[in-house]
PDB file of N, CA and C in Angstrom:
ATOM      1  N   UNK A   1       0.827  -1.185   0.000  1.00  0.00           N
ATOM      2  CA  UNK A   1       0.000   0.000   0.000  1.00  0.00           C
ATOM      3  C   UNK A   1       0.873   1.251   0.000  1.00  0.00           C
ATOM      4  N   UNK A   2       1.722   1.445   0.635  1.00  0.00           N
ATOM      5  CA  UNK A   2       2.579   2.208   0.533  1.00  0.00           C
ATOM      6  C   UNK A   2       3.503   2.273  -0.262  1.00  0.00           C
ATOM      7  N   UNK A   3       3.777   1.444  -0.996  1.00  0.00           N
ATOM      8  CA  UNK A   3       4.539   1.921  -2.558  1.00  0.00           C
ATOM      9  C   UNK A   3       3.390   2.357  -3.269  1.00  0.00           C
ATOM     10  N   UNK A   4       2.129   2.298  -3.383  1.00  0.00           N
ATOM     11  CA  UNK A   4       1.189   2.640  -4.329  1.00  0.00           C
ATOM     12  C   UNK A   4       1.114   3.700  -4.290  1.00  0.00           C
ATOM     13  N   UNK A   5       0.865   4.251  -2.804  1.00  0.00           N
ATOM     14  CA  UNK A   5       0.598   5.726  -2.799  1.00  0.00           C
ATOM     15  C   UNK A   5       1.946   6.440  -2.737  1.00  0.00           C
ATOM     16  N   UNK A   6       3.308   6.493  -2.610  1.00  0.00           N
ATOM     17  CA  UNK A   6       4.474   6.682  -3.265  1.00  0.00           C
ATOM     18  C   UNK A   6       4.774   7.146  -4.183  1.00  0.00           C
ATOM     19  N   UNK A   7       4.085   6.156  -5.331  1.00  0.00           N
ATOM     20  CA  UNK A   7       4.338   6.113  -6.705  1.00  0.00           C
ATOM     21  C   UNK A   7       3.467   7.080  -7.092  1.00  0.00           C
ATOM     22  N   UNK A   8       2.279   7.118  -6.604  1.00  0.00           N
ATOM     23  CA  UNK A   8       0.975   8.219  -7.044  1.00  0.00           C
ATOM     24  C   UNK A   8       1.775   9.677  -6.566  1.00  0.00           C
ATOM     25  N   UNK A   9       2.173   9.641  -5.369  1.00  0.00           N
ATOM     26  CA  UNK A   9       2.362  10.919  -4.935  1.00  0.00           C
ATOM     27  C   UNK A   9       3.464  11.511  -5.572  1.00  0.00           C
ATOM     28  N   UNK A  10       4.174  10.909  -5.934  1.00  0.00           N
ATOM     29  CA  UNK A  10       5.540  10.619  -6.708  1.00  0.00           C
ATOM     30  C   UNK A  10       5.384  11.186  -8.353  1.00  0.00           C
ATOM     31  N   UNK A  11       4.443  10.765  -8.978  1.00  0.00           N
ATOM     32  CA  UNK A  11       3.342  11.003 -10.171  1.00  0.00           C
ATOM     33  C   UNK A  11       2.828  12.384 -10.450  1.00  0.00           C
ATOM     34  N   UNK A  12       2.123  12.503  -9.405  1.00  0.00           N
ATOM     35  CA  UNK A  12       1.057  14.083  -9.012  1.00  0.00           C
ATOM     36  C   UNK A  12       2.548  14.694  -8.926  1.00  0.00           C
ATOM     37  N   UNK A  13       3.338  15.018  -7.922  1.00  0.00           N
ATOM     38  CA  UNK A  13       4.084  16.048  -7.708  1.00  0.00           C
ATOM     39  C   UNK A  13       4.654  16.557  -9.065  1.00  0.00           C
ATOM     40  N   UNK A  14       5.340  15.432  -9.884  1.00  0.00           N
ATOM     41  CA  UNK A  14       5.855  15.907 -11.369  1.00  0.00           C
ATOM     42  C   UNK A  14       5.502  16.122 -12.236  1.00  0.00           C
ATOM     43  N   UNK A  15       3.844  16.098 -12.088  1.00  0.00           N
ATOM     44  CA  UNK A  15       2.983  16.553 -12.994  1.00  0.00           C
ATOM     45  C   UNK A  15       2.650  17.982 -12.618  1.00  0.00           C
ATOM     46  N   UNK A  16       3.041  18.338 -10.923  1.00  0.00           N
ATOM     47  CA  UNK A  16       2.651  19.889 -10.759  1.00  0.00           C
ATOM     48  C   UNK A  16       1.336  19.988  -9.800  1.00  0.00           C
ATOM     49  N   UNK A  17       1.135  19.082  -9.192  1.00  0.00           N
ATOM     50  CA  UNK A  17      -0.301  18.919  -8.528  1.00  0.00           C
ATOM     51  C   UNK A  17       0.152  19.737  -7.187  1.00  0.00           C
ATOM     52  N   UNK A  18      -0.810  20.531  -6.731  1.00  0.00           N
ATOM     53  CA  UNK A  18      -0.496  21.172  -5.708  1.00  0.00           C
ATOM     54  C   UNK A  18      -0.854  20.423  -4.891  1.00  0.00           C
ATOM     55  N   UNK A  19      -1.664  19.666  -4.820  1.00  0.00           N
ATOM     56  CA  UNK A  19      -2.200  18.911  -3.784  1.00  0.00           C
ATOM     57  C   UNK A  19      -1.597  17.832  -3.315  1.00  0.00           C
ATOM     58  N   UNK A  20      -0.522  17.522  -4.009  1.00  0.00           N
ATOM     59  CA  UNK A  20       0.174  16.471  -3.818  1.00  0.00           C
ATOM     60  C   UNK A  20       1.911  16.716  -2.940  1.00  0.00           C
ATOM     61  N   UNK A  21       1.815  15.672  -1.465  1.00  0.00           N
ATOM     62  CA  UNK A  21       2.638  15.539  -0.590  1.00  0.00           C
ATOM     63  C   UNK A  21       4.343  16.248  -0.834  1.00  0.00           C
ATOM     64  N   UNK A  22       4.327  15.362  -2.626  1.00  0.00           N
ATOM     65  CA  UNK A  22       5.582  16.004  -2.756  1.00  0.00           C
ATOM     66  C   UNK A  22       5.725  17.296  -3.948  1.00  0.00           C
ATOM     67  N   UNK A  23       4.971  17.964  -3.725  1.00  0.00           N
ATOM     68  CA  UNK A  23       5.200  19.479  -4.660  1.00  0.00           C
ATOM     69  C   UNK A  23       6.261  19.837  -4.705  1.00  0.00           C
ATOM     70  N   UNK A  24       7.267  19.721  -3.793  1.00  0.00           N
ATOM     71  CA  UNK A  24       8.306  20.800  -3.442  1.00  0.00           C
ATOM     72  C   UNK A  24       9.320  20.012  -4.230  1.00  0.00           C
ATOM     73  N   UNK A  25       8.840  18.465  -4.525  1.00  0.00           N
ATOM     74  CA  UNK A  25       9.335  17.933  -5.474  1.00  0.00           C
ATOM     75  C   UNK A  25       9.385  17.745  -6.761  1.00  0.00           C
ATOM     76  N   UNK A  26       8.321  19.298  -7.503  1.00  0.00           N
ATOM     77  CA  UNK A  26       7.812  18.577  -8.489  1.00  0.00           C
ATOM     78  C   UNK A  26       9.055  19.253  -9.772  1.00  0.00           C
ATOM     79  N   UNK A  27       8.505  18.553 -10.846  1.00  0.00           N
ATOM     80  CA  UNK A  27       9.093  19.282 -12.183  1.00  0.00           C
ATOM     81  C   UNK A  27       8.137  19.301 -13.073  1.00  0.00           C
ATOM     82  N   UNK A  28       8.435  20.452 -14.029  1.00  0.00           N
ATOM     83  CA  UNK A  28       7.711  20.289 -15.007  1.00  0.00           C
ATOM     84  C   UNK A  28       8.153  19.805 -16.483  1.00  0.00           C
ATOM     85  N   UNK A  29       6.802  20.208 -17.287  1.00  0.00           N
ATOM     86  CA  UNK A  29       7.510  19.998 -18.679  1.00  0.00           C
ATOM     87  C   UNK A  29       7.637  18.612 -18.712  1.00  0.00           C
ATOM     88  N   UNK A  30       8.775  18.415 -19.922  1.00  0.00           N
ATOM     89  CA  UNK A  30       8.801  16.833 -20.492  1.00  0.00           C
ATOM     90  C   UNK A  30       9.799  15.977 -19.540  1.00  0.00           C
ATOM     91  N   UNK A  31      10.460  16.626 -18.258  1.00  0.00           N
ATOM     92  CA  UNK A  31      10.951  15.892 -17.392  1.00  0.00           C
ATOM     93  C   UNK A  31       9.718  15.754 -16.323  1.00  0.00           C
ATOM     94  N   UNK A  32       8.643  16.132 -16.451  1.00  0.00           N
ATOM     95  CA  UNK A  32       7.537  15.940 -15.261  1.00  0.00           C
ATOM     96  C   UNK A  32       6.720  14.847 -15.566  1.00  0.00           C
ATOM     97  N   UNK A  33       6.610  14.582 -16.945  1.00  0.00           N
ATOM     98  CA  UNK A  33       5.599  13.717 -17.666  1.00  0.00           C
ATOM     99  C   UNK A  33       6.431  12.533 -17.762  1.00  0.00           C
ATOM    100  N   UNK A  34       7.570  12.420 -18.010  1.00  0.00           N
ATOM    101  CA  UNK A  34       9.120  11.488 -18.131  1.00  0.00           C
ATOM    102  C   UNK A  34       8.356  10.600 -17.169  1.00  0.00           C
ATOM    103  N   UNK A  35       8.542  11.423 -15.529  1.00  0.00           N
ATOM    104  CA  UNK A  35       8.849  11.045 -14.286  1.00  0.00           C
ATOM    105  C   UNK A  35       7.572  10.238 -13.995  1.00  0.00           C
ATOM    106  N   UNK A  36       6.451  10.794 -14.753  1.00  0.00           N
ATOM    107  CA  UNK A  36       5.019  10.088 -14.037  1.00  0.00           C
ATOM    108  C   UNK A  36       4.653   9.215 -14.722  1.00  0.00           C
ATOM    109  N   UNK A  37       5.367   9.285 -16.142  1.00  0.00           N
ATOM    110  CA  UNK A  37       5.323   8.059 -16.700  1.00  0.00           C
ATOM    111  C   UNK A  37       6.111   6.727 -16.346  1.00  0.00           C
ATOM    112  N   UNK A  38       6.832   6.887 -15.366  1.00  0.00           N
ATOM    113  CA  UNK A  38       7.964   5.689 -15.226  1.00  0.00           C
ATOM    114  C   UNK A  38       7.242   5.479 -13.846  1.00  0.00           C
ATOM    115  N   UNK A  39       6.466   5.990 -13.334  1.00  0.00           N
ATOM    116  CA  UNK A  39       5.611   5.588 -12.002  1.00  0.00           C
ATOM    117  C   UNK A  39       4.492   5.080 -12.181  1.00  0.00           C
ATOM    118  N   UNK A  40       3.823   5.139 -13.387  1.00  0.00           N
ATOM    119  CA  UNK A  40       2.761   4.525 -14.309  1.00  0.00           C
ATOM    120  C   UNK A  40       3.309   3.399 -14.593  1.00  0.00           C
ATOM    121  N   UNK A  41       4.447   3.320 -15.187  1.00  0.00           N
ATOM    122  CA  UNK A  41       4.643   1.649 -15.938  1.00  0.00           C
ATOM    123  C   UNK A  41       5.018   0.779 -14.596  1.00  0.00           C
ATOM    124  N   UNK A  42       5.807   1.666 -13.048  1.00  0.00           N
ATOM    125  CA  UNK A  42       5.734   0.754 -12.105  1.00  0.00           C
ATOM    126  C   UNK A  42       4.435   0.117 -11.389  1.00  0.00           C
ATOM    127  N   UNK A  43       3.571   1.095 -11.241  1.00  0.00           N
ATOM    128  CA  UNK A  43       1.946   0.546 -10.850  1.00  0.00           C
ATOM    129  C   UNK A  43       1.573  -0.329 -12.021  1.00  0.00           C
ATOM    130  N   UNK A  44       1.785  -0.409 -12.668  1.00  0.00           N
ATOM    131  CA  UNK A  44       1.351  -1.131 -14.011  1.00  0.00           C
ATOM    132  C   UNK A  44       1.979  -2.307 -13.855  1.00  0.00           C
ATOM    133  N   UNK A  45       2.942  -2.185 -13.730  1.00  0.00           N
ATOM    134  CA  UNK A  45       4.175  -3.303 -13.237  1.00  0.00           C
ATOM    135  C   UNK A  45       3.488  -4.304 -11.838  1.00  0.00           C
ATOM    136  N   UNK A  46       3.526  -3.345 -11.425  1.00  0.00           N
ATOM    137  CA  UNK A  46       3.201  -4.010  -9.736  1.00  0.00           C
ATOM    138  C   UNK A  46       1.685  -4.047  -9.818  1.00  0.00           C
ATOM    139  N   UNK A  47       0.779  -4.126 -10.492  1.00  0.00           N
ATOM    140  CA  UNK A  47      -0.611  -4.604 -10.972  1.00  0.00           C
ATOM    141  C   UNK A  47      -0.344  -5.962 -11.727  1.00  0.00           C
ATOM    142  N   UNK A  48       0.354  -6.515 -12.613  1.00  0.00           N
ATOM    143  CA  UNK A  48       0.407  -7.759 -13.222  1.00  0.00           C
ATOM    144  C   UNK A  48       1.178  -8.541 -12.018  1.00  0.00           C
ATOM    145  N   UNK A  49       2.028  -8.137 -11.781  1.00  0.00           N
ATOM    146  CA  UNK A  49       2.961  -9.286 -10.856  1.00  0.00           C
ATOM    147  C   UNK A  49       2.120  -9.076  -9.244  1.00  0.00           C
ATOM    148  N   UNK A  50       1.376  -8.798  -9.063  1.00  0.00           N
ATOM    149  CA  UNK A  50       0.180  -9.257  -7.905  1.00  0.00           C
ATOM    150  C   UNK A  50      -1.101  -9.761  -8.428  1.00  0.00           C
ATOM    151  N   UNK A  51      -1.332  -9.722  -9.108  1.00  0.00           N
ATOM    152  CA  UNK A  51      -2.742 -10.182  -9.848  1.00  0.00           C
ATOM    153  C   UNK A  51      -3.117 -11.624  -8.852  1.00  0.00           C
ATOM    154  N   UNK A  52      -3.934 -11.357  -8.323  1.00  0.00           N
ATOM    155  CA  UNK A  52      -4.519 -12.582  -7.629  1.00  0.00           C
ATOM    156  C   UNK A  52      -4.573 -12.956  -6.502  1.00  0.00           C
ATOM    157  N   UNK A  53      -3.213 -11.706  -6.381  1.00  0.00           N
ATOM    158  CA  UNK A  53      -2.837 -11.999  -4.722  1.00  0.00           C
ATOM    159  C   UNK A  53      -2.543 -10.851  -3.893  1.00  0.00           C
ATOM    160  N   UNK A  54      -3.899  -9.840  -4.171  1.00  0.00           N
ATOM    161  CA  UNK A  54      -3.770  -8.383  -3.501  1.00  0.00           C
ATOM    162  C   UNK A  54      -5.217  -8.944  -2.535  1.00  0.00           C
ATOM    163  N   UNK A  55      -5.693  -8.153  -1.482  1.00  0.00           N
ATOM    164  CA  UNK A  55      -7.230  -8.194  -0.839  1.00  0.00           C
ATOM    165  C   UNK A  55      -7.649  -6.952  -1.324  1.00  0.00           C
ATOM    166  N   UNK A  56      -9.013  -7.040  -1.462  1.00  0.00           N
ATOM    167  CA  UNK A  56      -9.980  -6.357  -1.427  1.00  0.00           C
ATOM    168  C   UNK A  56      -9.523  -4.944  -1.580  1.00  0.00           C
ATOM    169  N   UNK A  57      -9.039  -4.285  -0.840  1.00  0.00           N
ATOM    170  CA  UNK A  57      -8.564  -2.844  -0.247  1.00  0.00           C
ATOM    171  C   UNK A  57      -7.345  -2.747  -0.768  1.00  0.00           C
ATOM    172  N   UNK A  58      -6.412  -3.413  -0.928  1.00  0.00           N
ATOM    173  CA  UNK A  58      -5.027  -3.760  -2.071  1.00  0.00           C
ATOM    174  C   UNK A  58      -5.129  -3.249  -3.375  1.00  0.00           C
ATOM    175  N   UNK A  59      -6.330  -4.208  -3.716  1.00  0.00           N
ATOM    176  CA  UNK A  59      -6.713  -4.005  -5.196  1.00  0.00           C
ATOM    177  C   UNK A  59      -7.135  -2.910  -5.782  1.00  0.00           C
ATOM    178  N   UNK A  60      -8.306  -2.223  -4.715  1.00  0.00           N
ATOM    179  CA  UNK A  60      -8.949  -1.407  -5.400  1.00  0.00           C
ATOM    180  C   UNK A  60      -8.016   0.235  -5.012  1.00  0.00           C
ATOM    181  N   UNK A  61      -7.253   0.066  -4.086  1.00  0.00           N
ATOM    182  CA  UNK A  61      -5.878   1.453  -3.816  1.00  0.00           C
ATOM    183  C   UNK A  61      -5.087   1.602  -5.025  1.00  0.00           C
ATOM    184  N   UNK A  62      -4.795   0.224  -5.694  1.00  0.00           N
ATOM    185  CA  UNK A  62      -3.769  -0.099  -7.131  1.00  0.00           C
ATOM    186  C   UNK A  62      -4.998   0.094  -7.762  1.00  0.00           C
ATOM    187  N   UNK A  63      -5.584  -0.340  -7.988  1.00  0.00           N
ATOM    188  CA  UNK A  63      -6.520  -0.162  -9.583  1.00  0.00           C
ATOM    189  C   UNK A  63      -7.216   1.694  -9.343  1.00  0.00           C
ATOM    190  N   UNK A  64      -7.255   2.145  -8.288  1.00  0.00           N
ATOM    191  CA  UNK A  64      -7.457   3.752  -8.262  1.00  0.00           C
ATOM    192  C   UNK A  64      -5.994   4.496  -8.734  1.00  0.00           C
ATOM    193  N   UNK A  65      -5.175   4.226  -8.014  1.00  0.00           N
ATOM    194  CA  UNK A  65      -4.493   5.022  -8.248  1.00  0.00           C
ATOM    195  C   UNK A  65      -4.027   4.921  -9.755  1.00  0.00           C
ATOM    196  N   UNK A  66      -4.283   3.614 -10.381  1.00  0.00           N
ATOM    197  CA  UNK A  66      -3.692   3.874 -12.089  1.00  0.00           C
ATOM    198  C   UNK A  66      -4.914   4.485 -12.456  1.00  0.00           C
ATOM    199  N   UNK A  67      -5.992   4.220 -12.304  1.00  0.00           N
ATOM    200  CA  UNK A  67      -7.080   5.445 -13.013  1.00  0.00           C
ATOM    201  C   UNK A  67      -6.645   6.638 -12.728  1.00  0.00           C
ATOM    202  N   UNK A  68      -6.780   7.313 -11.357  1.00  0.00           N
ATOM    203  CA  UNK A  68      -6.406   8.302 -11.407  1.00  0.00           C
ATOM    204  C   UNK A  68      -4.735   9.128 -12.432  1.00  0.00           C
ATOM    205  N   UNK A  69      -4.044   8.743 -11.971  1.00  0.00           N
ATOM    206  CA  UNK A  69      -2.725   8.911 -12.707  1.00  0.00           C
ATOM    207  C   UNK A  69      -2.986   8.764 -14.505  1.00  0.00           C
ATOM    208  N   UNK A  70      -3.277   7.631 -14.967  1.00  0.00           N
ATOM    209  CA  UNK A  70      -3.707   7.516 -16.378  1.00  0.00           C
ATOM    210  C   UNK A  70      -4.924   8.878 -16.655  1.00  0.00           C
ATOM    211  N   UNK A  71      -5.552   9.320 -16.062  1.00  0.00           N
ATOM    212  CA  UNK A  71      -6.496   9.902 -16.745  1.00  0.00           C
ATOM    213  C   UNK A  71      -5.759  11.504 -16.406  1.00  0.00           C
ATOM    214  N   UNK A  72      -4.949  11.458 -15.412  1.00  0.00           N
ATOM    215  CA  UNK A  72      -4.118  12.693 -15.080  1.00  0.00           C
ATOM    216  C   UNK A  72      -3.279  13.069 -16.324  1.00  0.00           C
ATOM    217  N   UNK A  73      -2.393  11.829 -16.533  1.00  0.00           N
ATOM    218  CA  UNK A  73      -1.553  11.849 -17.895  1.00  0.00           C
ATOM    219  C   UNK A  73      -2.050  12.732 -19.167  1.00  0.00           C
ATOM    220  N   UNK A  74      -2.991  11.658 -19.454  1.00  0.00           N
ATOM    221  CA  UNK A  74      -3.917  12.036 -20.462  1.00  0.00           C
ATOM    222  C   UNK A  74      -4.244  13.473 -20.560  1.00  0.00           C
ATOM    223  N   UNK A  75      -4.961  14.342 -19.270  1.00  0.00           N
ATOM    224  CA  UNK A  75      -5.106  15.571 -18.981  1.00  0.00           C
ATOM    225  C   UNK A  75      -4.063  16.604 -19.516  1.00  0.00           C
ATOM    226  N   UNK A  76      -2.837  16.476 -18.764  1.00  0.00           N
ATOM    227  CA  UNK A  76      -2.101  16.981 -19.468  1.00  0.00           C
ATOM    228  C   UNK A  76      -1.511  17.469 -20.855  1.00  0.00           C
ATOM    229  N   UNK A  77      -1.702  15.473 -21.563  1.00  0.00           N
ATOM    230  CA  UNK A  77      -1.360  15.985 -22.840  1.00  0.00           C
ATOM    231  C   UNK A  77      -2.404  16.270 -23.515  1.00  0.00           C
ATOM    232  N   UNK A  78      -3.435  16.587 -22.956  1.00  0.00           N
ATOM    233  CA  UNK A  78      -4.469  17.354 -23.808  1.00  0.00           C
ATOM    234  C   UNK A  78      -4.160  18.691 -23.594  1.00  0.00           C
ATOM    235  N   UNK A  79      -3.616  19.144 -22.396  1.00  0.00           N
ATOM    236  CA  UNK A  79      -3.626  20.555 -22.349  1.00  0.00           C
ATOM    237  C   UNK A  79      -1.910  21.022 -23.075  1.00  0.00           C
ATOM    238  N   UNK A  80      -0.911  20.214 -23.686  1.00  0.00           N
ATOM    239  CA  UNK A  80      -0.135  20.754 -24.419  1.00  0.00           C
ATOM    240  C   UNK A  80      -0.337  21.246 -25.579  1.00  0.00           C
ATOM    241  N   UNK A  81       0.558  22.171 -25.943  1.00  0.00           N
ATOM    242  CA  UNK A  81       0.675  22.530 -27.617  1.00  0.00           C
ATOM    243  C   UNK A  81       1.500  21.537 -28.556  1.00  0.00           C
ATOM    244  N   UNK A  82       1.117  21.322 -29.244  1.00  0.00           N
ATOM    245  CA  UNK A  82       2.010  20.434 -30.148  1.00  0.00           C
ATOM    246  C   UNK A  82       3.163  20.922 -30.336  1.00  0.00           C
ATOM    247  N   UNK A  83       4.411  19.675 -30.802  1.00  0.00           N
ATOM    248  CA  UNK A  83       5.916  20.203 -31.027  1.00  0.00           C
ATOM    249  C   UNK A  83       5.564  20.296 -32.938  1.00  0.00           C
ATOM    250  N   UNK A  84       5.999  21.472 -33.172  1.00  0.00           N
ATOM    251  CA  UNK A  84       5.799  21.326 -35.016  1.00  0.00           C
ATOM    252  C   UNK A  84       7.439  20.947 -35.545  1.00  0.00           C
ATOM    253  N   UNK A  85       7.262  20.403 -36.288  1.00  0.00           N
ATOM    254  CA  UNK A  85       8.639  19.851 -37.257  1.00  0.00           C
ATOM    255  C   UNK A  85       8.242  21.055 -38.419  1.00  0.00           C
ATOM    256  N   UNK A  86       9.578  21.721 -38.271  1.00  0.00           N
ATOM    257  CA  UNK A  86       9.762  22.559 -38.992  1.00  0.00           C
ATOM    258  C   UNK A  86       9.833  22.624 -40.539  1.00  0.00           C
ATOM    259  N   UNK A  87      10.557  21.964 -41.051  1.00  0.00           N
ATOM    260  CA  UNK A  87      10.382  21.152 -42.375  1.00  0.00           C
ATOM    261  C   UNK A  87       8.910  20.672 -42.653  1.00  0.00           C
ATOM    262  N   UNK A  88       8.095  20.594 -42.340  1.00  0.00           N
ATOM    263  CA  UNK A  88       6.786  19.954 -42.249  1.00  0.00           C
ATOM    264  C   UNK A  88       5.967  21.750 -42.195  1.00  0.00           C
ATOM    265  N   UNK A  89       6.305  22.595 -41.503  1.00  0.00           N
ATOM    266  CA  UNK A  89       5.810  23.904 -41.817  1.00  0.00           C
ATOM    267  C   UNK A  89       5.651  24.767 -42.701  1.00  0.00           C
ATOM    268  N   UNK A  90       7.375  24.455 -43.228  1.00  0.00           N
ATOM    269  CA  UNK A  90       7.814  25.166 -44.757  1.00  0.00           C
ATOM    270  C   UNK A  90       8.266  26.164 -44.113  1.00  0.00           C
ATOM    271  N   UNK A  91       8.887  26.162 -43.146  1.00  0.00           N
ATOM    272  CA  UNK A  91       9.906  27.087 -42.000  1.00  0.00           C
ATOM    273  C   UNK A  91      11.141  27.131 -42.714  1.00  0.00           C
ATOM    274  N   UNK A  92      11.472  25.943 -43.256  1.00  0.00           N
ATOM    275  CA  UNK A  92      12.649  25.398 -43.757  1.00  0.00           C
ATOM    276  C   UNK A  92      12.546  24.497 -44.598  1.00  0.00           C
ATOM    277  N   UNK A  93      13.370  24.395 -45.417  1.00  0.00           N
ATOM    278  CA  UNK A  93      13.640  23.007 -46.469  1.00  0.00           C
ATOM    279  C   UNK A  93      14.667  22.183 -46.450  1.00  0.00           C
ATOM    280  N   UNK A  94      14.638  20.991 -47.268  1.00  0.00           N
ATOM    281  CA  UNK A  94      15.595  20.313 -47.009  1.00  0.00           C
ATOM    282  C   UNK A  94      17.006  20.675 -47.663  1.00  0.00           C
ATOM    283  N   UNK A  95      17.123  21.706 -47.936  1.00  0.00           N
ATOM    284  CA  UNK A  95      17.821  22.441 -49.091  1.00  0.00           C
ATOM    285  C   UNK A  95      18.697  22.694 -48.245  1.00  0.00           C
ATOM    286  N   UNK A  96      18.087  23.333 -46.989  1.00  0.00           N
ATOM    287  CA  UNK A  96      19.072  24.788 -46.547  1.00  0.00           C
ATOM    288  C   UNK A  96      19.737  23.698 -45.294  1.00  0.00           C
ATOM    289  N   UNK A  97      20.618  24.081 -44.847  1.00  0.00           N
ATOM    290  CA  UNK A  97      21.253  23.957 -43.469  1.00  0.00           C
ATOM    291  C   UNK A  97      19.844  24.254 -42.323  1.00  0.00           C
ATOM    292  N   UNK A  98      20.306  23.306 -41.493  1.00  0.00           N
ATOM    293  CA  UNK A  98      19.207  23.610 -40.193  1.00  0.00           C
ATOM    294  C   UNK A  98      19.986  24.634 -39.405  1.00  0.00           C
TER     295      UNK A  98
END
């Protein structure tokens, strides 16, 4: 239980959540999303290799906290701007020096 909520709190902070334990830890940007993504694939992780053998209150702390976090993710990259490839703009060609 306590790696779950770890990993969540761990998640939220580098995503920027104020509400979350470790703010003072957080980062942003593509090292914040990096960070909550590698705490996602560990709950994710640690959801297959318990499968069967969590209780009741186990299960449903792990199966919240990846909803929550997954739909947090998601949030985010809805609220980015896209990266444009410049060549793809007509900013530049393949002609010139970058």
């Amino acid at each position: 239980m306590g790696l779950v909520h770890a990993l969540l709190s761990s998640a939220e902070a580098a995503l920027g959540d104020d509400s979350s334990p470790l703010r003072l830890a957080g980062r942003d940007g593509v090292a914040g999303r990096k960070a909550a993504r590698r705490s996602l694939d560990l709950l994710e992780m640690l959801q297959v290799k318990t499968l069967g053998n969590l209780d009741a209150s186990e299960r449903d702390a792990l199966w919240s906290a990846l909803r929550a976090l997954r739909h947090r993710l998601q949030e985010v990259g809805r609220n980015e701007l896209p990266v444009l490839d410049a060549t793809a703009t007509g900013l530049t060609t393949h002609d010139e020096p970058a």
